[in-house]
Protein backbone atom coordinates (compact mmCIF):
# COMPACT_ATOMS: atom_id res chain seq x y z
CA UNK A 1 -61.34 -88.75 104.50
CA UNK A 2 -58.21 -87.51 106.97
CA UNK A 3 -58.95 -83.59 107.68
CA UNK A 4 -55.94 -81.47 108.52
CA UNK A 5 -55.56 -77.86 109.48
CA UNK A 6 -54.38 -74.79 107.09
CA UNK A 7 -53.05 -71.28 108.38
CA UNK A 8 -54.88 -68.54 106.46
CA UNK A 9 -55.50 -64.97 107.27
CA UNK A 10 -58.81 -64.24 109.33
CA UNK A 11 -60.59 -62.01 106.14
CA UNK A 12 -59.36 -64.63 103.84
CA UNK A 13 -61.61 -67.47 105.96
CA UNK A 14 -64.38 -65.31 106.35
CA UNK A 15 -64.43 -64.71 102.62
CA UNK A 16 -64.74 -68.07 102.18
CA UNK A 17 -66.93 -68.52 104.48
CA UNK A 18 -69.51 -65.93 103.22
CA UNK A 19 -69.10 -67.77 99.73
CA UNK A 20 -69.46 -71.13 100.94
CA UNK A 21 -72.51 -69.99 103.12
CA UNK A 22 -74.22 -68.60 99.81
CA UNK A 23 -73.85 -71.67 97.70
CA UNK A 24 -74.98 -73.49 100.68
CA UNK A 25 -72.05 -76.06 100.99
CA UNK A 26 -69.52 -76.41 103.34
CA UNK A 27 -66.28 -74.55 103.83
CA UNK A 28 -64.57 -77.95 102.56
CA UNK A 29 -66.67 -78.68 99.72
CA UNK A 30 -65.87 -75.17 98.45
CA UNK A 31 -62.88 -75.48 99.07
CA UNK A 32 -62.64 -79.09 97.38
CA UNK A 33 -63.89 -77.86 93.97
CA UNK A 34 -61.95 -74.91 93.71
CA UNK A 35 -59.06 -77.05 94.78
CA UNK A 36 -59.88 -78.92 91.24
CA UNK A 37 -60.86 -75.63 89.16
CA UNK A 38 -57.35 -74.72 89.75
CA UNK A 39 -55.67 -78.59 88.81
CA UNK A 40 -57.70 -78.13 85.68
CA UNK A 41 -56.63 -74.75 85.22
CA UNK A 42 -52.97 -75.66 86.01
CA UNK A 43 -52.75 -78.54 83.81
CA UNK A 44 -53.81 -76.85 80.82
CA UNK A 45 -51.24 -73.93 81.68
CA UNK A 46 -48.66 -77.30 81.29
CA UNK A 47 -50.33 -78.47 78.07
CA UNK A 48 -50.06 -74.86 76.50
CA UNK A 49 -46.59 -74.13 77.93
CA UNK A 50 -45.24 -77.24 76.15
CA UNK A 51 -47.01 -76.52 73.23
CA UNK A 52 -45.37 -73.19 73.18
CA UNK A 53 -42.27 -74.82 74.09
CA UNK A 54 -42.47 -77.58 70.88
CA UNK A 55 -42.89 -74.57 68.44
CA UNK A 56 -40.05 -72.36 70.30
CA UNK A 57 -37.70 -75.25 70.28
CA UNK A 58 -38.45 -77.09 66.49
CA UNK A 59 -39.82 -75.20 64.48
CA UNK A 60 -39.66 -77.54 61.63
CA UNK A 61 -41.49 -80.12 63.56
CA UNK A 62 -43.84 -77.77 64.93
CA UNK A 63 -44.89 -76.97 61.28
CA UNK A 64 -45.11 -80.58 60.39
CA UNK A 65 -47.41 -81.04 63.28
CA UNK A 66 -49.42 -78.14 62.14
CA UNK A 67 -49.76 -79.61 58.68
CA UNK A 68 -50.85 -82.89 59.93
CA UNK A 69 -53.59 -81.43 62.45
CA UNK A 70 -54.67 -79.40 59.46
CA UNK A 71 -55.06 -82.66 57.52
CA UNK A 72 -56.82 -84.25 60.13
CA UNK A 73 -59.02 -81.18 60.61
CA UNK A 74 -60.53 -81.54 57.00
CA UNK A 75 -60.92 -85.30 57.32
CA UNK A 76 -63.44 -84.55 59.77
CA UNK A 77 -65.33 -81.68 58.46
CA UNK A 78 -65.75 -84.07 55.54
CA UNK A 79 -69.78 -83.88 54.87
CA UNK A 80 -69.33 -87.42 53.52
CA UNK A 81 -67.77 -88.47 56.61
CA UNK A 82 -70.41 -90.14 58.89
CA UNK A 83 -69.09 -93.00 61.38
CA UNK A 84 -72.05 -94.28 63.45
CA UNK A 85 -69.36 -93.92 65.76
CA UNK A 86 -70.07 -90.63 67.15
CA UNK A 87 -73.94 -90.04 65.64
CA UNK A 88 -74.53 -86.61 67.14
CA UNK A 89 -71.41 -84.69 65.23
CA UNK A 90 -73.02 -85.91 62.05
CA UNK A 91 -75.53 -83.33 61.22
């Protein structure tokens, strides 16, 4: 993998450092998951902001949507609803 260089202020480095030196990986690996905590983090922030966006914006169809997942919702808390499908969610 191509490495490149980043700027960052001297305590911020050796904080990272010091954290990367107790979890015994390197700088870059630390760097690489937190690099995907914060994706993950970030792409739920976009599902929920265009959640909140679909219930600010139509409300009628944002309570249609609600009624449907609702629906759905007691379909599968059904007791009498067991698909070999999934085997472990039917106790």
């Amino acid at each position: 993998m191509p490495a490149t260089t980043i700027k960052v202020d001297s305590a911020v480095r050796d904080r990272l450092a010091r954290v990367a030196r107790a979890r015994g990986v390197t700088m870059g690996a630390l760097l690489q998951g937190l690099s995907l905590d914060l994706q993950a983090q970030q792409e739920w922030a976009d599902i929920e902001a265009a959640y909140e966006r679909f219930r600010r914006d139509d409300p009628a169809c944002w309570a249609e949507y609600l009624t449907e997942l609702s629906e759905w919702g007691e379909v599968s808390a059904d007791p009498g609803n067991t698909s070999d499908e999934w085997p472990e969610f039917n106790t």
